[in-house]
N, C-alpha and C. Protein backbone atom coordinates (compact mmCIF):
# COMPACT_ATOMS: atom_id res chain seq x y z
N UNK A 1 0.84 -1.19 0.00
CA UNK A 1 0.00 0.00 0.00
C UNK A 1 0.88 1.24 0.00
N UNK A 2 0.84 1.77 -0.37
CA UNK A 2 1.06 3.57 -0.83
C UNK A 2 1.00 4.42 0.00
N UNK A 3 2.03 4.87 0.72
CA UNK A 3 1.60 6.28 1.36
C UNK A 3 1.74 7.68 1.03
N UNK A 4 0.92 8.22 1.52
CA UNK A 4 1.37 10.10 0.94
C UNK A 4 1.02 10.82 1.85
N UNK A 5 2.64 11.35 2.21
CA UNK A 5 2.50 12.39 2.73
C UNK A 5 2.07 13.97 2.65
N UNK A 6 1.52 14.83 2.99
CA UNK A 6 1.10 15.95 3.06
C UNK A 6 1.05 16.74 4.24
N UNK A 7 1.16 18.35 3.58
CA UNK A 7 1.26 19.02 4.76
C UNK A 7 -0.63 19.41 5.44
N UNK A 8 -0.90 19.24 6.46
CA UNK A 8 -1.85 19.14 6.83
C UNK A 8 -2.31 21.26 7.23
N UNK A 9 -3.77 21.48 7.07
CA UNK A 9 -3.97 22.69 7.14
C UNK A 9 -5.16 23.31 8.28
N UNK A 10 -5.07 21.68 9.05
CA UNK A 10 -6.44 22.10 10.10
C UNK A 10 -5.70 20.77 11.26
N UNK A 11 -6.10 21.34 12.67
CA UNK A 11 -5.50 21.06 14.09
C UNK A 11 -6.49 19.46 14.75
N UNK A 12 -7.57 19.92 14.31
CA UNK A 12 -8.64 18.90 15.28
C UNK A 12 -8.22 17.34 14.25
N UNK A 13 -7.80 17.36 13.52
CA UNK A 13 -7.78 15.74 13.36
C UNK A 13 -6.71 14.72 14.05
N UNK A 14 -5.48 15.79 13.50
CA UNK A 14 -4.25 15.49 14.23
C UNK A 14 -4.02 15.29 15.92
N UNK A 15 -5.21 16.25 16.13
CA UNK A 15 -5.59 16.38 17.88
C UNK A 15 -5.70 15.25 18.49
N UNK A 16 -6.62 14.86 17.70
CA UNK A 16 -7.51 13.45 17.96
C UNK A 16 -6.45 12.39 18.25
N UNK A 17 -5.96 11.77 16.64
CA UNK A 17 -4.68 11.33 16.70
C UNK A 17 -3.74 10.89 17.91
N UNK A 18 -3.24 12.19 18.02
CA UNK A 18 -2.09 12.29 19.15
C UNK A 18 -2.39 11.95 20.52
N UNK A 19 -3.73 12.56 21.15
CA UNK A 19 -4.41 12.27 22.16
C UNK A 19 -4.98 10.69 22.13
N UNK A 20 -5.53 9.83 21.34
CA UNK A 20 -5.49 8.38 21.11
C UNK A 20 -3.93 7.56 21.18
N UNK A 21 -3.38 8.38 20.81
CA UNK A 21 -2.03 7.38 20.34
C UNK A 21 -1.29 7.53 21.99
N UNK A 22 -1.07 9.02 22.69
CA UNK A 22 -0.83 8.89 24.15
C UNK A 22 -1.73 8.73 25.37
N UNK A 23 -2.70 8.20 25.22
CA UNK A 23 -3.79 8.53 25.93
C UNK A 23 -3.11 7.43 27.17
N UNK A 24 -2.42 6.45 26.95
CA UNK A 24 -2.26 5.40 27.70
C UNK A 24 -0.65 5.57 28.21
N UNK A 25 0.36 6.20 27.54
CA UNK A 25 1.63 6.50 28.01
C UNK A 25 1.93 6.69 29.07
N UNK A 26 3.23 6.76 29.69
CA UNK A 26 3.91 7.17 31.02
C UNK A 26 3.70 8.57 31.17
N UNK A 27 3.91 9.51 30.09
CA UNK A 27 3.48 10.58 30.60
C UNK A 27 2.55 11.37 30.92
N UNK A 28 1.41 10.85 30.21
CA UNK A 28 0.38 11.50 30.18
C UNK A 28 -0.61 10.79 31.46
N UNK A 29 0.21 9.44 31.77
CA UNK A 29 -0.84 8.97 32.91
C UNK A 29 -0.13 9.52 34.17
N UNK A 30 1.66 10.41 34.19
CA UNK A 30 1.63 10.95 35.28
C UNK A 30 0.77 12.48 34.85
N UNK A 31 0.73 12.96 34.42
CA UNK A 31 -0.04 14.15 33.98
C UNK A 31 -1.63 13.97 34.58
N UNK A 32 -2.51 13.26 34.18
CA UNK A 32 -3.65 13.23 34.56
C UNK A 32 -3.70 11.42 35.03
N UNK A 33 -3.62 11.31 36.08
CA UNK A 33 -4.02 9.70 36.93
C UNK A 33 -5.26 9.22 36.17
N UNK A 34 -6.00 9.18 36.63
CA UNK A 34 -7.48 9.27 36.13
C UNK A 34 -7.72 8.76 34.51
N UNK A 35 -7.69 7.57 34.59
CA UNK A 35 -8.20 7.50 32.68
C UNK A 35 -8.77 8.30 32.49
N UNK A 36 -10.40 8.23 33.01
CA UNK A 36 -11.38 8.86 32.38
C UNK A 36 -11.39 10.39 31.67
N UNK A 37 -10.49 11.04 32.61
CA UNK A 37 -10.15 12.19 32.07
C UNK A 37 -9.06 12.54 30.83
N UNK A 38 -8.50 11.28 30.53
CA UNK A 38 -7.10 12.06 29.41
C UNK A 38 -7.88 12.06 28.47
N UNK A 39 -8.82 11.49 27.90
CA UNK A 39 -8.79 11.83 26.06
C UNK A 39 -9.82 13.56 26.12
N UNK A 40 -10.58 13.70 26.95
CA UNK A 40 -11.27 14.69 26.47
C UNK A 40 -9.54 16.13 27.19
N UNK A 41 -9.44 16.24 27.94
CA UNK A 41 -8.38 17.36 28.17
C UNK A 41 -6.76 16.84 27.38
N UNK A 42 -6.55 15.97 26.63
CA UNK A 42 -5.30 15.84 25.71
C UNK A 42 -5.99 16.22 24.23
N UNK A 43 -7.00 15.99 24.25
CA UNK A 43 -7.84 16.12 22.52
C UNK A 43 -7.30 17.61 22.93
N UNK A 44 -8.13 18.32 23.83
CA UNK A 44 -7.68 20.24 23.86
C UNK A 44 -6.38 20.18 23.86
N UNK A 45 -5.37 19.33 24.80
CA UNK A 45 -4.11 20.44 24.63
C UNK A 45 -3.26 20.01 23.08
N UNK A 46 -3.76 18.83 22.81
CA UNK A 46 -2.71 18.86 21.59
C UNK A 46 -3.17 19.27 20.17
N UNK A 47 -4.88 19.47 20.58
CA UNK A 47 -5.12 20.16 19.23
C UNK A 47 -4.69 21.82 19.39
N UNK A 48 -4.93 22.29 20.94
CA UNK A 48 -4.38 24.04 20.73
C UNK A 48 -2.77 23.88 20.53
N UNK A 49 -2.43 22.84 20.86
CA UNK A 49 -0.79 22.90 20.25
C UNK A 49 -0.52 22.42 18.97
N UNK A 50 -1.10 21.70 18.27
CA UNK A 50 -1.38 21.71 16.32
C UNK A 50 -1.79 22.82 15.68
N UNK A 51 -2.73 23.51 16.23
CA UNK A 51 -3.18 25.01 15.65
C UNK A 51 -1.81 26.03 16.07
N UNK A 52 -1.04 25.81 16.86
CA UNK A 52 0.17 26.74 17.08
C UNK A 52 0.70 26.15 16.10
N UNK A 53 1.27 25.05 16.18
CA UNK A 53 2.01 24.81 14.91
C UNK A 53 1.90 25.10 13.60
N UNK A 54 0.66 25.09 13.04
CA UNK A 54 0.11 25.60 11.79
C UNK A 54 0.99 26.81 11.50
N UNK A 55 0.85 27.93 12.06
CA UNK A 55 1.49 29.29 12.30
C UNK A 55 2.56 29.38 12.57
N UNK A 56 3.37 28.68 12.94
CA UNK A 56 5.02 28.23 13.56
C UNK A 56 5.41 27.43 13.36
N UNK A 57 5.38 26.76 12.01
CA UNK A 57 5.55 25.23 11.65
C UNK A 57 5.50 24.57 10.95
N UNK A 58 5.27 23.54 10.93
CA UNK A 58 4.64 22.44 9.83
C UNK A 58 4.19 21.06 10.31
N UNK A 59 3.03 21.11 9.70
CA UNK A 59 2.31 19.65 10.74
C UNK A 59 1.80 18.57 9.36
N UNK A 60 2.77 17.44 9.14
CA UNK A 60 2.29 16.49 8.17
C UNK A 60 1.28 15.55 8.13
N UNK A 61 0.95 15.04 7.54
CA UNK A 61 0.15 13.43 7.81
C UNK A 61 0.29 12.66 6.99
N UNK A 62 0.24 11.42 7.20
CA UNK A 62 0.64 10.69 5.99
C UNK A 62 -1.25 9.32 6.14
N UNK A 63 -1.11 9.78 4.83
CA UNK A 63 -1.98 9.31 4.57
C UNK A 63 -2.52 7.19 3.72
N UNK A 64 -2.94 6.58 4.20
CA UNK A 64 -3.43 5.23 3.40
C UNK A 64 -4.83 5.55 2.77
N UNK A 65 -5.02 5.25 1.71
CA UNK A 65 -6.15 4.79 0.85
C UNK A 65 -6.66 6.22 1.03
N UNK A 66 -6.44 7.21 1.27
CA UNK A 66 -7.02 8.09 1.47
C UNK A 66 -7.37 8.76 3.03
N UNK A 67 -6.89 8.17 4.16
CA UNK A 67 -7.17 7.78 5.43
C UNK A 67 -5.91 8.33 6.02
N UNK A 68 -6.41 9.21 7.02
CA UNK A 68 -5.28 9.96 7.76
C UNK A 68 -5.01 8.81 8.82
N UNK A 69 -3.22 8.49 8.58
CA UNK A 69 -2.95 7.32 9.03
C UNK A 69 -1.84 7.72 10.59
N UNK A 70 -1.52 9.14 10.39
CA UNK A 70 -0.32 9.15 11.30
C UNK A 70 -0.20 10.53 11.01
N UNK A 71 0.55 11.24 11.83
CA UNK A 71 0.95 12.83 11.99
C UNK A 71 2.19 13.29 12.91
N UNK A 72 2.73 14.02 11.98
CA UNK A 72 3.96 15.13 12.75
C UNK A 72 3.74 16.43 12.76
N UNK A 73 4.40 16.84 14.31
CA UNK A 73 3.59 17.92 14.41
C UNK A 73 5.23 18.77 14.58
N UNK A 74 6.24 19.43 14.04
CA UNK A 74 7.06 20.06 13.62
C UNK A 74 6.92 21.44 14.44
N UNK A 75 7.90 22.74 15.44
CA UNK A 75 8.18 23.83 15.45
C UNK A 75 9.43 24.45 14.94
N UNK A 76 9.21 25.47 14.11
CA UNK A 76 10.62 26.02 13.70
C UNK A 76 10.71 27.04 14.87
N UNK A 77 11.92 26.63 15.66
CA UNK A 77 12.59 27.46 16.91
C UNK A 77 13.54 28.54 16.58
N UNK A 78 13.39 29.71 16.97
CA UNK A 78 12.57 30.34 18.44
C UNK A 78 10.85 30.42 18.10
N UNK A 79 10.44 29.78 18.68
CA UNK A 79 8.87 29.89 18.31
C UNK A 79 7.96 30.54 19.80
N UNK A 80 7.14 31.76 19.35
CA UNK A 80 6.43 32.14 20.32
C UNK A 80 5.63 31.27 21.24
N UNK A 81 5.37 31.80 22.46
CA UNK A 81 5.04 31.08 23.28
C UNK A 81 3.06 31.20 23.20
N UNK A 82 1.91 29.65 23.14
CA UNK A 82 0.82 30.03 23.20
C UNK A 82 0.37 31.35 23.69
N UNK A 83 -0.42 32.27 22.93
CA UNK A 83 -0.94 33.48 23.68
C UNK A 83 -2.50 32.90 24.95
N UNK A 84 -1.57 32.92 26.04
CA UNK A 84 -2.51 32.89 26.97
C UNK A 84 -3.01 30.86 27.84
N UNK A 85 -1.66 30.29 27.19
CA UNK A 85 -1.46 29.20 27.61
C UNK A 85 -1.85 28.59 28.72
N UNK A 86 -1.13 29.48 29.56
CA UNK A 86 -1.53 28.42 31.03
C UNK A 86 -3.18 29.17 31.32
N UNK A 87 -3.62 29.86 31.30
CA UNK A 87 -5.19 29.81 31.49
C UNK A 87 -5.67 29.06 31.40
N UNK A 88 -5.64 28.98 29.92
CA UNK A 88 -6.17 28.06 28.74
C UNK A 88 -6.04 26.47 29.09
N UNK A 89 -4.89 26.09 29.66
CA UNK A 89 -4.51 24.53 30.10
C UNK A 89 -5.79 24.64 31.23
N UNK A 90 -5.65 25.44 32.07
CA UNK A 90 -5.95 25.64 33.48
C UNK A 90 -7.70 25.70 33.20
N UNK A 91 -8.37 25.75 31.80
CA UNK A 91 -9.62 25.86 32.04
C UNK A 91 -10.59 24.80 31.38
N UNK A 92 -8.88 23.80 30.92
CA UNK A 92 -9.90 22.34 30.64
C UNK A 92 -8.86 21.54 31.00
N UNK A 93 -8.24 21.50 31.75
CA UNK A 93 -7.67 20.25 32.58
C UNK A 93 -7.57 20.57 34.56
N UNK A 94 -8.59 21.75 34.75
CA UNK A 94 -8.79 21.57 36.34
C UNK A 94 -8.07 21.43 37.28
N UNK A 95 -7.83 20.33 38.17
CA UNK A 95 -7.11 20.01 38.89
C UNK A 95 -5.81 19.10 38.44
N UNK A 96 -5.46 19.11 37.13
CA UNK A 96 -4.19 18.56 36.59
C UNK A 96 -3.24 19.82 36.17
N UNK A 97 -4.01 20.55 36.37
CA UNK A 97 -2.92 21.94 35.67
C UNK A 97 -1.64 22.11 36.05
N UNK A 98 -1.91 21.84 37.11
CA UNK A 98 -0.05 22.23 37.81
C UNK A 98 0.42 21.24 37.33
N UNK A 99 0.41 19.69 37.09
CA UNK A 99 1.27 18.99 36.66
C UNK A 99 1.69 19.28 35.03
N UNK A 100 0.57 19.63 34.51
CA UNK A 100 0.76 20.51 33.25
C UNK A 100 1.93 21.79 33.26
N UNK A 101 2.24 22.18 34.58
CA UNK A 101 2.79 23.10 34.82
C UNK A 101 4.41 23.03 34.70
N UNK A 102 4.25 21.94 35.65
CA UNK A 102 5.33 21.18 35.84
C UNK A 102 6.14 20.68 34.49
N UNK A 103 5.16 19.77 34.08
CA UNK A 103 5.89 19.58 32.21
C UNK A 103 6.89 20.57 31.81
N UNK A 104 5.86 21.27 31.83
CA UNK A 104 6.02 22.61 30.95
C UNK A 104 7.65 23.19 31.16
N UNK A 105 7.72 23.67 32.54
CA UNK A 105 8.85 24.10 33.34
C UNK A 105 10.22 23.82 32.78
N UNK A 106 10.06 21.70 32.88
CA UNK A 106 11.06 20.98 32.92
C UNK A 106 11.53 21.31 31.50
N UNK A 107 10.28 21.27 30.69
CA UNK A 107 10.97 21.02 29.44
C UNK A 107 11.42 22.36 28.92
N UNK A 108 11.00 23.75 28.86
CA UNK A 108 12.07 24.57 28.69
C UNK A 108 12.74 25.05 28.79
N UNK A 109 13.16 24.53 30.78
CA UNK A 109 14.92 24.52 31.18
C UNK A 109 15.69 23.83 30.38
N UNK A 110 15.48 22.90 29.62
CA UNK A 110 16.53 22.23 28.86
C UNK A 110 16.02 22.36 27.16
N UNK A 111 15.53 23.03 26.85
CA UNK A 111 15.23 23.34 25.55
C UNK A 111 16.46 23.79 24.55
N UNK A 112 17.15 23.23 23.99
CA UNK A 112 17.86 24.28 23.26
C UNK A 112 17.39 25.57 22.78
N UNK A 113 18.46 26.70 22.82
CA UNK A 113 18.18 28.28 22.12
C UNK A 113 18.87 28.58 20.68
N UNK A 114 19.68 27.46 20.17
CA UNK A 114 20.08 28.20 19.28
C UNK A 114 18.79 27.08 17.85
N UNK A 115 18.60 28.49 17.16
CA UNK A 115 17.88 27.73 15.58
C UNK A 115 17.70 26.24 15.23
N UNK A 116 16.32 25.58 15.44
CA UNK A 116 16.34 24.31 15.18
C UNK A 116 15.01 24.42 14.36
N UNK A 117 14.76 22.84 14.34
CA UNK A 117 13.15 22.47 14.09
C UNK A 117 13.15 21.70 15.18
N UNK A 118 11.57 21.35 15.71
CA UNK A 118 12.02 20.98 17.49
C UNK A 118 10.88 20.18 16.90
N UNK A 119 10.43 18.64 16.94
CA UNK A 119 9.26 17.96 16.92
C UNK A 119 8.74 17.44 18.64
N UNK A 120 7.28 17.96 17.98
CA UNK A 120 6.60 18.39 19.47
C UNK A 120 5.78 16.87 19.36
N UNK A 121 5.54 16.15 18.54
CA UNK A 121 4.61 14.96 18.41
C UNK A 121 4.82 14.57 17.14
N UNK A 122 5.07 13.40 17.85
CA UNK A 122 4.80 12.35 16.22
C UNK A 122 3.87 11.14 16.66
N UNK A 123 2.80 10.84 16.08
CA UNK A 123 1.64 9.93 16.56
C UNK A 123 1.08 9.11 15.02
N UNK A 124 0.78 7.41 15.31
CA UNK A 124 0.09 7.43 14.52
C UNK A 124 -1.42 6.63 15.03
N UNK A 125 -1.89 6.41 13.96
CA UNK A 125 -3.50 5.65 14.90
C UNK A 125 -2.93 4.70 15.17
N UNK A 126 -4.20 4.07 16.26
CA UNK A 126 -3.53 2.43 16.89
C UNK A 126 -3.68 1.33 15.41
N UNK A 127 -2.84 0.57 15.33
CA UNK A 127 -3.36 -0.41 14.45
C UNK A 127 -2.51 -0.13 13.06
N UNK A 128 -1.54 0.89 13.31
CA UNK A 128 -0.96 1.26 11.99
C UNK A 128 0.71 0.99 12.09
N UNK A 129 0.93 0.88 13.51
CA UNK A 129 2.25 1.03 13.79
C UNK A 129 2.98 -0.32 12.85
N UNK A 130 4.16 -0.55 13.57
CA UNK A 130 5.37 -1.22 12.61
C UNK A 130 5.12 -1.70 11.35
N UNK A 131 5.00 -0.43 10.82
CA UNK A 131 4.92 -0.44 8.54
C UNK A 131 5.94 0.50 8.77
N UNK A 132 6.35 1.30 9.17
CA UNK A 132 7.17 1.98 8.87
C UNK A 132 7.13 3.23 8.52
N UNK A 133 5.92 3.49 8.60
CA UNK A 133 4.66 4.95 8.79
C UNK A 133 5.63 5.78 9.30
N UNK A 134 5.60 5.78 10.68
CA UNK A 134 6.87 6.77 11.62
C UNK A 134 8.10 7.29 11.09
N UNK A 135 8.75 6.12 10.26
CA UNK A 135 10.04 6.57 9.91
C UNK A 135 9.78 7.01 8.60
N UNK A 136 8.69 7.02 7.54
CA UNK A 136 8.71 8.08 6.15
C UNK A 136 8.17 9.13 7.29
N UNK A 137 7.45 9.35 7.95
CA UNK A 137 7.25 10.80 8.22
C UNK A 137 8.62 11.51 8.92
N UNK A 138 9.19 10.87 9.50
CA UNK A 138 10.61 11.80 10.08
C UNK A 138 11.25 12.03 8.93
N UNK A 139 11.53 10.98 7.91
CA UNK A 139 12.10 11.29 6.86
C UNK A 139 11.85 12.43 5.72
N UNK A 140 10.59 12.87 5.86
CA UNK A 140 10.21 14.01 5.00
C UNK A 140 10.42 15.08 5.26
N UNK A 141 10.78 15.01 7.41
CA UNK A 141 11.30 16.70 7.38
C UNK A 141 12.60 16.41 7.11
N UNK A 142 12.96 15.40 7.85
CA UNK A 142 14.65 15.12 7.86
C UNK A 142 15.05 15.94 6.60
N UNK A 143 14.70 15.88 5.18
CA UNK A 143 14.86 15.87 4.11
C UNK A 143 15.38 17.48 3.97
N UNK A 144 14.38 17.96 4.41
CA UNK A 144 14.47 19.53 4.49
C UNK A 144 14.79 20.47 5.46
N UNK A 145 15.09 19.57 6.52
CA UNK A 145 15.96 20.33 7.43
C UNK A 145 17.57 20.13 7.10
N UNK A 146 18.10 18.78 6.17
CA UNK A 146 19.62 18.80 5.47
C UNK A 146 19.97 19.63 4.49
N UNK A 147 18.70 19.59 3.79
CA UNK A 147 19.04 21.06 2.65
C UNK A 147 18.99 22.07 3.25
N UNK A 148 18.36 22.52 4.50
CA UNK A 148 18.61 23.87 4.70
C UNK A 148 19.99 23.60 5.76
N UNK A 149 20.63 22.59 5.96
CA UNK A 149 21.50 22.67 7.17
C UNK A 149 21.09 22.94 8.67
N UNK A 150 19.69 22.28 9.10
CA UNK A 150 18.94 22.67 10.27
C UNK A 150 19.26 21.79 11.03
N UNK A 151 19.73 21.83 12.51
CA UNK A 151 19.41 20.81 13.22
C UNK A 151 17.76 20.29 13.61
N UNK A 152 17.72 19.02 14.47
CA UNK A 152 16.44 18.72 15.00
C UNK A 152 16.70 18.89 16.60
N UNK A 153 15.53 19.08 17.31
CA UNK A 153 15.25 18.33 18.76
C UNK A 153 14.59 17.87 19.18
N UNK A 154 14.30 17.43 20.18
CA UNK A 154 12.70 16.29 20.43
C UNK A 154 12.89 16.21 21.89
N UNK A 155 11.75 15.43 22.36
CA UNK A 155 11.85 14.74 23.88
C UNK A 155 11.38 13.44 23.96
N UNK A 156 12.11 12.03 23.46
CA UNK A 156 11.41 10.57 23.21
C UNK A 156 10.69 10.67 24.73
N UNK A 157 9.42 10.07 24.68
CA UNK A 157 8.44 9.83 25.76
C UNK A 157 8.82 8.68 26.02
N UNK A 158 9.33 7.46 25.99
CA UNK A 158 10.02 6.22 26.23
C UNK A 158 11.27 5.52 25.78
N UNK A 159 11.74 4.63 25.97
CA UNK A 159 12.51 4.26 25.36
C UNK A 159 12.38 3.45 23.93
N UNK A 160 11.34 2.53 23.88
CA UNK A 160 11.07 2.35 22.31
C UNK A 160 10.69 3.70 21.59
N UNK A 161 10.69 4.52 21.80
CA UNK A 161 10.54 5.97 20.85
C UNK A 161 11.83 6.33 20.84
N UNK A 162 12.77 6.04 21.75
CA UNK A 162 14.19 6.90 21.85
C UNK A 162 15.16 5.76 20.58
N UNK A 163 14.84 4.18 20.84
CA UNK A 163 15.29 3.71 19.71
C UNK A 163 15.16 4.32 18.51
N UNK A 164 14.16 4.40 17.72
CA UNK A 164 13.28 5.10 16.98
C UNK A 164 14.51 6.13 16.26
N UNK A 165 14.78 6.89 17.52
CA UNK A 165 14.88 8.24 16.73
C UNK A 165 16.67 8.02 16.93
N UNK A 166 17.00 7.31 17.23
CA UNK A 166 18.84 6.93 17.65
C UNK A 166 19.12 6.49 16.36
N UNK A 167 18.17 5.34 15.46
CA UNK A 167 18.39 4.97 14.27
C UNK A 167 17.68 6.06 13.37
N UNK A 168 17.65 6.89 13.26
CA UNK A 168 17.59 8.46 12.72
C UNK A 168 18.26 9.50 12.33
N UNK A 169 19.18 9.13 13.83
CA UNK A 169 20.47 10.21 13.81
C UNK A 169 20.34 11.08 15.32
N UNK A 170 19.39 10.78 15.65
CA UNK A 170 19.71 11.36 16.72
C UNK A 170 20.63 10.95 17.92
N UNK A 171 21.15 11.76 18.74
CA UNK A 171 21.62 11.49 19.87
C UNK A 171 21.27 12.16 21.61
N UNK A 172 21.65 11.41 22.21
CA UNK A 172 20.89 11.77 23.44
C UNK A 172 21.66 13.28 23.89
N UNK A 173 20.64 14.19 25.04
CA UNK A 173 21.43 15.54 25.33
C UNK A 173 22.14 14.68 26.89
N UNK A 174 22.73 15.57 27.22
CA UNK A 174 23.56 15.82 28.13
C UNK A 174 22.08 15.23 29.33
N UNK A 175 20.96 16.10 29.77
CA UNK A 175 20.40 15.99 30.74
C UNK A 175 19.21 15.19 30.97
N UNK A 176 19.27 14.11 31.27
CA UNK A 176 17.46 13.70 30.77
C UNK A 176 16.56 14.69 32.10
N UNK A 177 15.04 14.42 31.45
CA UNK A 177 14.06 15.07 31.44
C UNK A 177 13.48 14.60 32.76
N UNK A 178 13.23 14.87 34.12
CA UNK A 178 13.07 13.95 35.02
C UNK A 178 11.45 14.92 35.81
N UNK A 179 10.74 14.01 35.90
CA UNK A 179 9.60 14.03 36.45
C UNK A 179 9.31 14.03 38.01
N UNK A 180 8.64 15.04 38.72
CA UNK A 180 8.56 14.46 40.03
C UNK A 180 8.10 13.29 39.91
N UNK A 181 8.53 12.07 40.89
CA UNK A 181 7.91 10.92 41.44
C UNK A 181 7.46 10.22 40.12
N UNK A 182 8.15 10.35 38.89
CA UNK A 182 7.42 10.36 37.88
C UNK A 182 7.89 9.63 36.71
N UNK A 183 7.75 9.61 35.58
CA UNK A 183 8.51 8.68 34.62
C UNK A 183 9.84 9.82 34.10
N UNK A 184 10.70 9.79 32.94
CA UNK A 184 11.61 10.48 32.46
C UNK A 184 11.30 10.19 31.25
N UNK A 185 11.43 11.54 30.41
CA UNK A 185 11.78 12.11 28.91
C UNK A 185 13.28 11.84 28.53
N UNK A 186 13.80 11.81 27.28
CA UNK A 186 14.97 11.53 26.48
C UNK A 186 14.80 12.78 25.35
N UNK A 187 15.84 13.97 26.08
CA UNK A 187 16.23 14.87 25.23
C UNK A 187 16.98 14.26 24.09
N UNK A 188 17.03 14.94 22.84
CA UNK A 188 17.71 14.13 21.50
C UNK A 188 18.10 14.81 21.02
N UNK A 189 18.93 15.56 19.95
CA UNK A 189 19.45 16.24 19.05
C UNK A 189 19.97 15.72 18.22
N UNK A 190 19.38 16.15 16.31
CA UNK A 190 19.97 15.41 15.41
C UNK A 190 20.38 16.71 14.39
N UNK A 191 22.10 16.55 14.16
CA UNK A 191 22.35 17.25 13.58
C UNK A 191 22.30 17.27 11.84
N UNK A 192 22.20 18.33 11.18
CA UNK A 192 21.98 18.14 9.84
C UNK A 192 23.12 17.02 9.23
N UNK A 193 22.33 16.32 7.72
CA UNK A 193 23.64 15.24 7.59
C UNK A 193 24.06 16.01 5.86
N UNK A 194 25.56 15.86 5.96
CA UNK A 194 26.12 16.88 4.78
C UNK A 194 25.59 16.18 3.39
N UNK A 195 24.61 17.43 2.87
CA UNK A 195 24.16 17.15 1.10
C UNK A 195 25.28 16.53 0.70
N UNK A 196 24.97 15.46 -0.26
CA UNK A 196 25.96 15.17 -1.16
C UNK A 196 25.46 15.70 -2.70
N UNK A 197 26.93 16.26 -3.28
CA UNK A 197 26.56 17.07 -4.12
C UNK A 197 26.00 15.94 -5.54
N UNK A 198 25.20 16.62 -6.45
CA UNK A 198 24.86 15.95 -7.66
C UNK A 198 26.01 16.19 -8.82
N UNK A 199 25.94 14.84 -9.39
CA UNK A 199 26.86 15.12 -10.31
C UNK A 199 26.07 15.05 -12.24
């Protein structure tokens, strides 16, 4: 079967997506305990963080038979910060906000500052994984962050994601990502790989 990628031009599908694909993870179950509550307050935060991206970014999908199969959700860094963010977390995730808070904190003490593309999510639906979905979509920015000479950064949410992205090119940072009482993130950085010229 055939895939095609495209750049995607609307937030709520990809939302969906991403919030299904982590709904069950280490991080998101230290984030909100409570099943019942992650899919409706992760559908909000990762679709208001796909609609940022739109504007600061580039958010792909790769598509089967016509069927949105998987999505990357791409920031070109220094990228502004949500206008009005923590409210906004704070007025559909309740009593999880501060751990929302917390995330938040950790991860842009160790953010790199100098010029990257930073991938904020890569998700695909359940039932699609090992085809190899994941790795054409890294590969399509990969593509265009070597021609422009861009580095990448990320935060693997586990260690089968940190494999993932090691056979990519990435490499681990200096600090991992540490959670109160909580699971740990895998900072990554992949540097551009040198064009080879055409002859």
């Amino acid at each position: 079967m055939t895939a095609e990628i495209t750049r995607l031009t609307a937030a709520d599908a990809a939302g969906e997506i991403i919030a299904d694909t982590f709904s069950l993870d280490e991080i998101t179950s230290w984030l909100i305990p409570p099943v019942e509550d992650r899919l409706p307050i992760q559908r909000r935060f990762f679709t208001m963080h796909t609609a940022h991206a739109l504007d600061h970014g580039t958010v792909y999908g790769i598509h089967e038979s016509g069927e949105l199969s998987g999505v990357a959700v791409w920031f070109t860094a220094p990228f502004p910060e949500i206008p009005g963010q923590e409210e906004e977390i704070a007025s559909f995730s309740g009593e999880h906000a501060g751990r929302f808070g917390v995330l938040g904190e950790q991860m842009d003490k160790l953010h790199p500052h100098e010029p990257h593309h930073y991938l904020a999510f890569i998700a695909l639906v359940r039932g699609r994984t090992g085809r190899g979905l994941g790795s054409l979509l890294l590969e399509e920015h990969h593509r265009r962050l070597d021609a422009q000479g861009m580095p990448a950064y990320l935060e693997a949410s586990s260690e089968a994601s940190r494999r993932l992205y090691l056979r990519h090119g990435y490499v681990d940072m200096p600090e991992l990502l540490r959670l109160p009482d909580g699971p740990v993130m895998y900072p990554m950085w992949r540097a551009p790989s040198p064009q080879t010229p055409s002859v």
